[in-house]
C-alpha atoms as a PDB file:
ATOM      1  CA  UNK A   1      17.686  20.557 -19.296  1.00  0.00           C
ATOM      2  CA  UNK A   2      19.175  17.438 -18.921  1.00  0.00           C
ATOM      3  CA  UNK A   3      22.253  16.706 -17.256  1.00  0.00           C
ATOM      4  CA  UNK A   4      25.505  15.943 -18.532  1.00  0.00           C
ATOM      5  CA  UNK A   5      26.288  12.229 -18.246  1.00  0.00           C
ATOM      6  CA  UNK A   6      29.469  11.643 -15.112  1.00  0.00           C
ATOM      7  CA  UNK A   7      32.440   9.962 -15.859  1.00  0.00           C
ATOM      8  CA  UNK A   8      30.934   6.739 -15.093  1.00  0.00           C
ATOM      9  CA  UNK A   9      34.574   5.540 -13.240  1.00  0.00           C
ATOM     10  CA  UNK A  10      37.325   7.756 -11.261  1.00  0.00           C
ATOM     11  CA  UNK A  11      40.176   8.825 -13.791  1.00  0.00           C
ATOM     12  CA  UNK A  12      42.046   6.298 -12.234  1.00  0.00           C
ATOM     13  CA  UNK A  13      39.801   3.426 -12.541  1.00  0.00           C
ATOM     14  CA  UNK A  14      38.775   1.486 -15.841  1.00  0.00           C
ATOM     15  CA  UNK A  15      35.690  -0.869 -16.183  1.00  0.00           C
ATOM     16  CA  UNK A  16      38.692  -3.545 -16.438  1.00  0.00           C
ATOM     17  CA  UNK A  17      40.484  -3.170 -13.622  1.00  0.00           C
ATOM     18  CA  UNK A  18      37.379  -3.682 -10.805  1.00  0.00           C
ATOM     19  CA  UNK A  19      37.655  -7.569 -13.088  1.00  0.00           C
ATOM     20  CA  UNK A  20      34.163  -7.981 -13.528  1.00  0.00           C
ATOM     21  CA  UNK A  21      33.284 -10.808 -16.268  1.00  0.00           C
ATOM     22  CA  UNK A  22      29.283 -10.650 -15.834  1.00  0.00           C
ATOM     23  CA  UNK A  23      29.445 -10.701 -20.517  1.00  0.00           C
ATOM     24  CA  UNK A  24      25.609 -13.002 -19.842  1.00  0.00           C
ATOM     25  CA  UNK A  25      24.415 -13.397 -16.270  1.00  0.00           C
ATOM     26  CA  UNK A  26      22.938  -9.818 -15.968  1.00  0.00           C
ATOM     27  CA  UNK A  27      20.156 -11.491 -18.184  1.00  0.00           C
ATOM     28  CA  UNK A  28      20.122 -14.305 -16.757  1.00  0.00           C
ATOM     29  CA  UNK A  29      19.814 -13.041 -13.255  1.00  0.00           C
ATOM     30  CA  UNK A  30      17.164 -10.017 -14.897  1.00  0.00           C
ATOM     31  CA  UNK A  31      15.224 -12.913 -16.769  1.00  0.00           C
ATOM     32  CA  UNK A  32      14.950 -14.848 -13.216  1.00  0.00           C
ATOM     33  CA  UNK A  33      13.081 -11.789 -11.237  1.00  0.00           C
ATOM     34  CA  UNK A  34      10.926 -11.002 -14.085  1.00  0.00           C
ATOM     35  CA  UNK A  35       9.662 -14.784 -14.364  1.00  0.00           C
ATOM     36  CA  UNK A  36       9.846 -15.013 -10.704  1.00  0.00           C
ATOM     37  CA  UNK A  37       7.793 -12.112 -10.644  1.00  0.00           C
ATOM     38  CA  UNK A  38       5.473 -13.395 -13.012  1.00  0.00           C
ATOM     39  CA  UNK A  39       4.336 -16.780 -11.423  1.00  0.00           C
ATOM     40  CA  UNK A  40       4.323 -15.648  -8.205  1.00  0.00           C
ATOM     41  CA  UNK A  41       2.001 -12.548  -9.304  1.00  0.00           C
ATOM     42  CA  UNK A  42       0.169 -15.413 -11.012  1.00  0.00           C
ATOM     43  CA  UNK A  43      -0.126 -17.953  -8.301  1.00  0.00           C
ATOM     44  CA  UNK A  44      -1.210 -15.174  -5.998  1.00  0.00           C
ATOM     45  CA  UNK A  45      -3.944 -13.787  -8.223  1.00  0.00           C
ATOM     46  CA  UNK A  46      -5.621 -17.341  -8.761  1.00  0.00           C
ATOM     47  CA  UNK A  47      -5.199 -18.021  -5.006  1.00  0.00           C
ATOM     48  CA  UNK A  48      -8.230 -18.638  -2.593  1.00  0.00           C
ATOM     49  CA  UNK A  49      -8.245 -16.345   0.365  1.00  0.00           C
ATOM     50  CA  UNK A  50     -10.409 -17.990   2.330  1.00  0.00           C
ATOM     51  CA  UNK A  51      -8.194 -20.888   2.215  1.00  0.00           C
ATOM     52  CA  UNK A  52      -5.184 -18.933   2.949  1.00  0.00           C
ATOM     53  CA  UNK A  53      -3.891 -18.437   6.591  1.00  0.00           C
ATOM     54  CA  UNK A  54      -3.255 -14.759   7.520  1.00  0.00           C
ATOM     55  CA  UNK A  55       0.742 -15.154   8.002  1.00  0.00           C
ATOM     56  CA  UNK A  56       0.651 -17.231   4.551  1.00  0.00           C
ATOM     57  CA  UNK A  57      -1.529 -13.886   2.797  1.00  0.00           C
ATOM     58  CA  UNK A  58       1.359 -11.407   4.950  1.00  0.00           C
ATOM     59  CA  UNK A  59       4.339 -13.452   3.701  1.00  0.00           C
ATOM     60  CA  UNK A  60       2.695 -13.718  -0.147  1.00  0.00           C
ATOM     61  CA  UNK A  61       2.502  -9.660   0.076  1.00  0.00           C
ATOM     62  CA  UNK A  62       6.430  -9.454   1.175  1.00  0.00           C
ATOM     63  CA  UNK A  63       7.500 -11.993  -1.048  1.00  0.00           C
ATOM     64  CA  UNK A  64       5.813  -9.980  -4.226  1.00  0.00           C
ATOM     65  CA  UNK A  65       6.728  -6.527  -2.683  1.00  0.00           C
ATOM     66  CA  UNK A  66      10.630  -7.909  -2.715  1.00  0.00           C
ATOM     67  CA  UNK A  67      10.302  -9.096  -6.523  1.00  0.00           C
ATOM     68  CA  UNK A  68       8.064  -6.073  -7.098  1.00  0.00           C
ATOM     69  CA  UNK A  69      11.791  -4.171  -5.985  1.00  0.00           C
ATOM     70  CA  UNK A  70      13.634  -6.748  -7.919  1.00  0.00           C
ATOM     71  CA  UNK A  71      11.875  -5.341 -11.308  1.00  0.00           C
ATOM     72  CA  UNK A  72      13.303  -1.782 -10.216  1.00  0.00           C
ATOM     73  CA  UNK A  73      16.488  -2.512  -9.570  1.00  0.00           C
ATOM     74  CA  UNK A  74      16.822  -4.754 -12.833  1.00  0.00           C
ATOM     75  CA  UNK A  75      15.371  -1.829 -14.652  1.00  0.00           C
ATOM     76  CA  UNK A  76      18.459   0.592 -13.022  1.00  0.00           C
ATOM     77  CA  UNK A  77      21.058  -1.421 -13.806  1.00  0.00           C
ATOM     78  CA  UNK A  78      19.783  -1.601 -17.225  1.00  0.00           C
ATOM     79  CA  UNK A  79      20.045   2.218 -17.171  1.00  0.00           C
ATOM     80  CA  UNK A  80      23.596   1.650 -16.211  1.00  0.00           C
ATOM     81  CA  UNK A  81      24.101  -0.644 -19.576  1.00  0.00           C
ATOM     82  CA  UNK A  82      25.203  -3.439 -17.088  1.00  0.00           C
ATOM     83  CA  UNK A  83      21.738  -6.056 -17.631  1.00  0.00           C
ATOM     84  CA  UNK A  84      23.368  -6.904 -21.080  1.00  0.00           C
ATOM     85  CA  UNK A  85      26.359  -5.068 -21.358  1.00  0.00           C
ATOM     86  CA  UNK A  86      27.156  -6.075 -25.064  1.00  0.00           C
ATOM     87  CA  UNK A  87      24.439  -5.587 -26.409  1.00  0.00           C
ATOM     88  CA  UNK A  88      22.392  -2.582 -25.395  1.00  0.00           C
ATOM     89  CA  UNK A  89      19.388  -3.051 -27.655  1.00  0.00           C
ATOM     90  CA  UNK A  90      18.701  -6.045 -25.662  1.00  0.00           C
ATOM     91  CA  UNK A  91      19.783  -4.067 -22.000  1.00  0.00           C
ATOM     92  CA  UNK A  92      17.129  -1.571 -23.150  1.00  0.00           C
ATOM     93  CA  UNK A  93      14.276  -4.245 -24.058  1.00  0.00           C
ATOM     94  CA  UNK A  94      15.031  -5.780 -20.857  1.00  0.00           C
ATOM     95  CA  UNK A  95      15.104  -2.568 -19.109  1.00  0.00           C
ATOM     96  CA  UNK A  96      11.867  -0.966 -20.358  1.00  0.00           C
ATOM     97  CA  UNK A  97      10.071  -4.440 -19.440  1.00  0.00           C
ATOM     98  CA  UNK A  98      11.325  -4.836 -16.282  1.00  0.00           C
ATOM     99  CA  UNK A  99      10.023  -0.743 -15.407  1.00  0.00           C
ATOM    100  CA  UNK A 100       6.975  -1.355 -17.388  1.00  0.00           C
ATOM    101  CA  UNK A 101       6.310  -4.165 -15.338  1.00  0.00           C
ATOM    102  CA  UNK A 102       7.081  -2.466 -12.013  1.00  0.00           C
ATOM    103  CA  UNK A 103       4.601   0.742 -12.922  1.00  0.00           C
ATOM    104  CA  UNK A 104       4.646   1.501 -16.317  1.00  0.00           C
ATOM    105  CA  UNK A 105       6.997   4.013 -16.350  1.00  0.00           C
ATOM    106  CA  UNK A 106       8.228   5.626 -19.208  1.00  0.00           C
ATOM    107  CA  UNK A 107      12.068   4.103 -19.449  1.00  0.00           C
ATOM    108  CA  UNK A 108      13.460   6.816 -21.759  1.00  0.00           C
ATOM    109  CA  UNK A 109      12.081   9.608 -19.206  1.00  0.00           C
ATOM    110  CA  UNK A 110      13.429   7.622 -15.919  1.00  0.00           C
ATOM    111  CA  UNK A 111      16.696   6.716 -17.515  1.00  0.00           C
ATOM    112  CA  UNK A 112      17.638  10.814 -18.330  1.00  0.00           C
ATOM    113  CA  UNK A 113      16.602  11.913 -14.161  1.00  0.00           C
ATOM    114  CA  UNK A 114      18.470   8.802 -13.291  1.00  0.00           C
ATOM    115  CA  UNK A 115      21.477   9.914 -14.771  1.00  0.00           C
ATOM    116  CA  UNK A 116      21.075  13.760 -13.531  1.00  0.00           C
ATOM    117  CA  UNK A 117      20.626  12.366 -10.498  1.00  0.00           C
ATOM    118  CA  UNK A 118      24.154  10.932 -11.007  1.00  0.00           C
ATOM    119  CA  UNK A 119      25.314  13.945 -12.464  1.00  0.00           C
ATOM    120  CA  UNK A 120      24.403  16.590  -9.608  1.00  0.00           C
ATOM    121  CA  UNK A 121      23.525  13.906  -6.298  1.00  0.00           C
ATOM    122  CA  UNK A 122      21.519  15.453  -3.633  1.00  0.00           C
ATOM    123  CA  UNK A 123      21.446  18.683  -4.939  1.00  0.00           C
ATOM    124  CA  UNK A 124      18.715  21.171  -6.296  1.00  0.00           C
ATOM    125  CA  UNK A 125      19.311  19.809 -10.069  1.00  0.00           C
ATOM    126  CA  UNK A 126      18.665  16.181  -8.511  1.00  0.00           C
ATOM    127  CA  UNK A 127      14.807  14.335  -9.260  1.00  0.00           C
ATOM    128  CA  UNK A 128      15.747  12.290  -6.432  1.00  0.00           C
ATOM    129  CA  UNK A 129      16.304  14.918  -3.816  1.00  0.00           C
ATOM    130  CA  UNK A 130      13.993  17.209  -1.892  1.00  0.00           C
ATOM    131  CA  UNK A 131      12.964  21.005  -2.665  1.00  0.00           C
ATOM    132  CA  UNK A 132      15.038  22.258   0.700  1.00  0.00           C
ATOM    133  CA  UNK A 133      11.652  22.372   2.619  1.00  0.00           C
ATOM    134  CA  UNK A 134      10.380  18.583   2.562  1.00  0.00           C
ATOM    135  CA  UNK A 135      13.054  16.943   4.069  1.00  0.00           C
ATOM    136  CA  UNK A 136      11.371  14.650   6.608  1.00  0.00           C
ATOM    137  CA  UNK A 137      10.639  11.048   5.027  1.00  0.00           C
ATOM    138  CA  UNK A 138       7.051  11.326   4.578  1.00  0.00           C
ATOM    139  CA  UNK A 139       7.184  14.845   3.153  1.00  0.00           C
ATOM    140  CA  UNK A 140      10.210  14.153   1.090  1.00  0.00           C
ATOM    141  CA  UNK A 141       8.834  10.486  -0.015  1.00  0.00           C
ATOM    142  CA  UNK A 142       5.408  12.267  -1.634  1.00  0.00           C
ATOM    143  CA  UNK A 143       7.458  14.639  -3.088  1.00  0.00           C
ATOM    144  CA  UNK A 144       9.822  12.222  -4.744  1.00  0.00           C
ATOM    145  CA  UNK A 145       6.863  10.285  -6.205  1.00  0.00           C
ATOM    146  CA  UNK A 146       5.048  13.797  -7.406  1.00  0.00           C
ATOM    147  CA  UNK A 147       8.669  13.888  -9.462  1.00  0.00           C
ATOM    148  CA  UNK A 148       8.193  10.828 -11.124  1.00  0.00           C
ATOM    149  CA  UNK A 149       4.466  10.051 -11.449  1.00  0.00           C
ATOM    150  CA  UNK A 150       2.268  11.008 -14.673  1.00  0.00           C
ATOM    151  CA  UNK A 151      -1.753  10.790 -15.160  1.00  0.00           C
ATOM    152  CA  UNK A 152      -0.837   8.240 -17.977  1.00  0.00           C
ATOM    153  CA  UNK A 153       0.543   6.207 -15.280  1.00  0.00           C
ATOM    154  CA  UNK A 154      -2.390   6.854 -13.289  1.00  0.00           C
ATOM    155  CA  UNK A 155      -5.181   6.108 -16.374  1.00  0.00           C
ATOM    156  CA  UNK A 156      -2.855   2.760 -17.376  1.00  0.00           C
ATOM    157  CA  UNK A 157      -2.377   1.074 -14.365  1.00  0.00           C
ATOM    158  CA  UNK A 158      -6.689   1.587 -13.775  1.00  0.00           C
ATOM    159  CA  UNK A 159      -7.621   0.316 -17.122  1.00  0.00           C
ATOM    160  CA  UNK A 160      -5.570  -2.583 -16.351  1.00  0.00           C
ATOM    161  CA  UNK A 161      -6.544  -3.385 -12.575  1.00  0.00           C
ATOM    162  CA  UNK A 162     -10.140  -3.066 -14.301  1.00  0.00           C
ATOM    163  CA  UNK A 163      -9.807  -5.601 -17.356  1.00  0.00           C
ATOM    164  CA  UNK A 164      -8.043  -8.387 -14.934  1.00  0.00           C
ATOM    165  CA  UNK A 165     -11.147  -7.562 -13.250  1.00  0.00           C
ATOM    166  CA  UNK A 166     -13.800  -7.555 -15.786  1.00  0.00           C
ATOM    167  CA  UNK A 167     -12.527  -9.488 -18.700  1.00  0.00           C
ATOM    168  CA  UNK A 168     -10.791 -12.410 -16.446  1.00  0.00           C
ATOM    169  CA  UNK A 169     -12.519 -12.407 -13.277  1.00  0.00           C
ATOM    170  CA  UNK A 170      -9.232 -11.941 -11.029  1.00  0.00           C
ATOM    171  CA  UNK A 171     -10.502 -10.593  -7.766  1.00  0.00           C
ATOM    172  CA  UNK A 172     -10.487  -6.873  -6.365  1.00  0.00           C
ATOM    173  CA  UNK A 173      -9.232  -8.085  -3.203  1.00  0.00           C
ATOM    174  CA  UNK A 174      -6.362  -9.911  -4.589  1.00  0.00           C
ATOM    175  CA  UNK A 175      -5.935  -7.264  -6.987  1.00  0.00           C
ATOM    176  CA  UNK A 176      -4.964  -5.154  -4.510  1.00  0.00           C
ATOM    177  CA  UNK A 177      -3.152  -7.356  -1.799  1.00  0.00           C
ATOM    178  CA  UNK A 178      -0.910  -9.214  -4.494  1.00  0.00           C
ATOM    179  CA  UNK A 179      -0.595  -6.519  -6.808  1.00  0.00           C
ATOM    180  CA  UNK A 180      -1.515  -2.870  -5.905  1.00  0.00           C
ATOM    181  CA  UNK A 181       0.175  -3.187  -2.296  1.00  0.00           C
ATOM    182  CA  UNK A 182       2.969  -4.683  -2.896  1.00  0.00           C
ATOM    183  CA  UNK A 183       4.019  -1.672  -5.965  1.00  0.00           C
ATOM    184  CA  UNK A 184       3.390   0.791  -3.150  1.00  0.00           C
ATOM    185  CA  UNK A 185       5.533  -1.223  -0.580  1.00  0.00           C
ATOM    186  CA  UNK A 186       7.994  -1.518  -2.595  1.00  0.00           C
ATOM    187  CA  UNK A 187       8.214   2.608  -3.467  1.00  0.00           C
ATOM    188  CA  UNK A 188       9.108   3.154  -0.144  1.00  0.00           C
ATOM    189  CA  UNK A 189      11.396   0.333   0.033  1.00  0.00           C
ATOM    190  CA  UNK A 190      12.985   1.555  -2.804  1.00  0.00           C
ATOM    191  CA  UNK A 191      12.697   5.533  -1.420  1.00  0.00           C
ATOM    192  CA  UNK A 192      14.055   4.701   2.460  1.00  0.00           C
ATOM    193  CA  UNK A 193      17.250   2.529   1.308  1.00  0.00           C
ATOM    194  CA  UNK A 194      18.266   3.939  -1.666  1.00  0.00           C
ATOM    195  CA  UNK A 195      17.308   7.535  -1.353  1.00  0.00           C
ATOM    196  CA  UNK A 196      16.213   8.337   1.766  1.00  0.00           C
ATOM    197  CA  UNK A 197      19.097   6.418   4.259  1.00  0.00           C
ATOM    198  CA  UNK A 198      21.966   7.232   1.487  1.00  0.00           C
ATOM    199  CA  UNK A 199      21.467  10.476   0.721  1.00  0.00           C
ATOM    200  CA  UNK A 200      19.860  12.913   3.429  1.00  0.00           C
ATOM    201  CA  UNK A 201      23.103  15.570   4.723  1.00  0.00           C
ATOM    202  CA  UNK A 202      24.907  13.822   7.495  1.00  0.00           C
ATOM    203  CA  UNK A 203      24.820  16.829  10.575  1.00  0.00           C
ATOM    204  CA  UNK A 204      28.558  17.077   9.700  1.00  0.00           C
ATOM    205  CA  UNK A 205      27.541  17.352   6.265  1.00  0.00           C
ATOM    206  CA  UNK A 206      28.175  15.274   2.996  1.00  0.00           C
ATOM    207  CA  UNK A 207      31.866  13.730   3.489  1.00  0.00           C
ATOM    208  CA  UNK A 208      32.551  12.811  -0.766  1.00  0.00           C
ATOM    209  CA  UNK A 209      31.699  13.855  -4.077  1.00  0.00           C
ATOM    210  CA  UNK A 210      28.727  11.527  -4.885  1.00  0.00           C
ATOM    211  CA  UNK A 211      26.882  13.039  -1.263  1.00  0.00           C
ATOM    212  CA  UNK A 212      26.005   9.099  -0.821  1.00  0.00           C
ATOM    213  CA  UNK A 213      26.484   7.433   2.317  1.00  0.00           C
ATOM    214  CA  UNK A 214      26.177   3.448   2.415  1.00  0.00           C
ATOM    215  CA  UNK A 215      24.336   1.369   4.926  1.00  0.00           C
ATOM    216  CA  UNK A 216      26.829  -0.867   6.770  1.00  0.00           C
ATOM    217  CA  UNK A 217      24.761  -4.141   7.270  1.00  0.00           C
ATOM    218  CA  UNK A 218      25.821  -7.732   6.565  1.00  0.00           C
ATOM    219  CA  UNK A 219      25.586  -8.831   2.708  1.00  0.00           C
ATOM    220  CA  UNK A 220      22.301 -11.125   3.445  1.00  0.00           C
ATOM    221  CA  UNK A 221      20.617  -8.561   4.978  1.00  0.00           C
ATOM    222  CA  UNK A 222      21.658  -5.442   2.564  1.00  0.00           C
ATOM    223  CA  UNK A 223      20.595  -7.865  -0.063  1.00  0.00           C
ATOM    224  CA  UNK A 224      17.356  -8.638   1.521  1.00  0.00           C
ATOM    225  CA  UNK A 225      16.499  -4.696   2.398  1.00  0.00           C
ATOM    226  CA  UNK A 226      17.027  -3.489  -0.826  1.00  0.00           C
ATOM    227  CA  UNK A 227      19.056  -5.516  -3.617  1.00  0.00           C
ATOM    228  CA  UNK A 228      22.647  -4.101  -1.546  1.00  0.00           C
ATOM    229  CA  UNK A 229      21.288  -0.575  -2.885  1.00  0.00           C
ATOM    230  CA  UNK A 230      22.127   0.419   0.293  1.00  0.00           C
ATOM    231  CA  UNK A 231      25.604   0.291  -0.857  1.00  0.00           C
ATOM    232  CA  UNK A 232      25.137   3.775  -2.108  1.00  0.00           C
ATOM    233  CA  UNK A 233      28.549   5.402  -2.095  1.00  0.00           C
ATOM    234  CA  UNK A 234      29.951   2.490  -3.795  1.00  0.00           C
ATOM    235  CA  UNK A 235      27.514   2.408  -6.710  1.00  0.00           C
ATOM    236  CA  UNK A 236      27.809   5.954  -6.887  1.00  0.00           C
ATOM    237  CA  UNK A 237      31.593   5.518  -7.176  1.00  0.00           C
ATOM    238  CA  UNK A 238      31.436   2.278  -9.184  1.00  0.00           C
ATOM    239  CA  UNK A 239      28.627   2.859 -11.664  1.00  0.00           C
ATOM    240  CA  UNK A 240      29.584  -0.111 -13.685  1.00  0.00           C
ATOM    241  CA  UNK A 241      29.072  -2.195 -10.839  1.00  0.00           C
ATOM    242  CA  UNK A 242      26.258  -4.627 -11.217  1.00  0.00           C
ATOM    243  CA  UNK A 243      23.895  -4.809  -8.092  1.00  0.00           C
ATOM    244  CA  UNK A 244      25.026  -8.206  -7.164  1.00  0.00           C
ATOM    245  CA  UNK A 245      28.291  -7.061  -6.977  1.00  0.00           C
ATOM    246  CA  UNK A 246      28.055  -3.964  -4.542  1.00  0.00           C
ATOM    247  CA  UNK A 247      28.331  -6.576  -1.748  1.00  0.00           C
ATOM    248  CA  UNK A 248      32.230  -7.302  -3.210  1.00  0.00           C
ATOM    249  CA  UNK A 249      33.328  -3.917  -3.614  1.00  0.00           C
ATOM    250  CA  UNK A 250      31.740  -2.883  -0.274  1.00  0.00           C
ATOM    251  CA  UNK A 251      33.852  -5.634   1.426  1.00  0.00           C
ATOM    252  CA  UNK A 252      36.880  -4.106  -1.178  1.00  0.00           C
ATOM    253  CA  UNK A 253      36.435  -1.028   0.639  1.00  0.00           C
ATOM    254  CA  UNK A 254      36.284  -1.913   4.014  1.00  0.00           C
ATOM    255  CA  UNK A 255      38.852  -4.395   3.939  1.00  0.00           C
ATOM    256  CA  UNK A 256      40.996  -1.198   2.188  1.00  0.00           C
ATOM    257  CA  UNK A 257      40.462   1.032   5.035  1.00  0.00           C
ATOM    258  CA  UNK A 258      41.070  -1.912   8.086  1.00  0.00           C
END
């Protein structure tokens, strides 16, 4: 059964008041990781190793593991209706390329567990959230991508790591360092800030509603770990809040409670 969609906003919030105008740079920020992600997936395939230093191969693999993340989180906030916000046939185009992209996931599946995971946060009726038993990071990680996985993910992404082999001659090796590695990297990027950090129980226990707890790093750095999703308890208190604007309403916050 799928859960009931939250009220996206506290009674005593609108989408309006938080003053957001964002009506056209959701796509244009969305449209600048996807191509970003595309040349640089590009550039890497076509590269040389042996002409490559080893800290130039290392920084290739971060760089494409951090737009790798990008594709996620554009693909989530197109679950949240906030890539193109006025028009959502275009949000979910973007949305389902962006995820397809990332893993070819099944959008339509991922955007009904994303919302019950909004609807019932770290709880037994949450995808995201461990069984009661796995609750270490490695134990709870496998489980949380045994939730979300499916063999025609599995047969997909071989038939197509097998015809960029085959058909255009794009190496195994770089196959797998620029484009393999980087999709698992960014999993547990993706699993350790915006799951793991934000929503294991405190030892005093959960202290709000959403069970979310934020990471309280600098901007640069939040938006380097993990696109500020590690501003947990204020996206799940300000759904409507595009990722590059958790940084603002984090500072909101604090600056509310100083």
């Amino acid at each position: 059964m799928v859960a009931s969609i939250p009220t996206p906003l506290p009674q005593t919030e609108t989408r309006s008041s938080i003053n957001y105008t964002y009506k056209y740079r959701g796509i244009v920020i969305a449209f600048t990781i996807i191509i970003a992600w595309i040349v640089s997936l590009f550039f890497s395939l076509s590269s040389h190793l042996e002409e490559l230093k080893f800290w130039e191969i290392v920084i290739a693999i971060g760089g494409q593991t951090f737009l790798y993340t990008g594709l996620f989180i554009t693909a989530h906030d197109a679950m949240h209706g906030l890539v193109a916000p006025n028009n959502l046939r275009i949000n979910r185009f973007i949305g389902r390329v962006a995820v397809n992209l990332y893993a070819l996931f099944p959008y339509d599946k991922l955007l009904q567990k994303h919302w019950a995971h909004h609807g019932h946060p770290a709880s037994e009726l949450d995808p995201d959230f461990h069984n009661g038993k796995q609750k270490n990071f490695f134990a709870w990680y496998l489980y949380f991508l045994k939730n979300y996985w499916c063999w025609r993910q599995v047969i997909g992404i071989t038939l197509v790591f097998h015809s960029l082999n085959l058909l255009f001659h794009v190496s195994k090796v770089n196959l797998t360092l620029f484009w393999a590695l980087p999709a698992i990297l960014s999993s547990v990027q993706l699993f350790y800030f915006g799951t793991y950090l934000t929503h294991r129980e405190p030892r005093a226990g959960y202290e709000n509603i959403h069970r979310a707890q934020s990471t309280h790093i600098m901007p640069l750095w939040s938006f380097l770990a993990c696109y500020h999703f590690g501003y947990h308890e204020e996206h799940h208190e300000y759904p409507h809040a595009p990722w590059w604007k958790l940084a603002d309403v984090y500072r909101m916050k604090q600056g509310a409670r100083s």
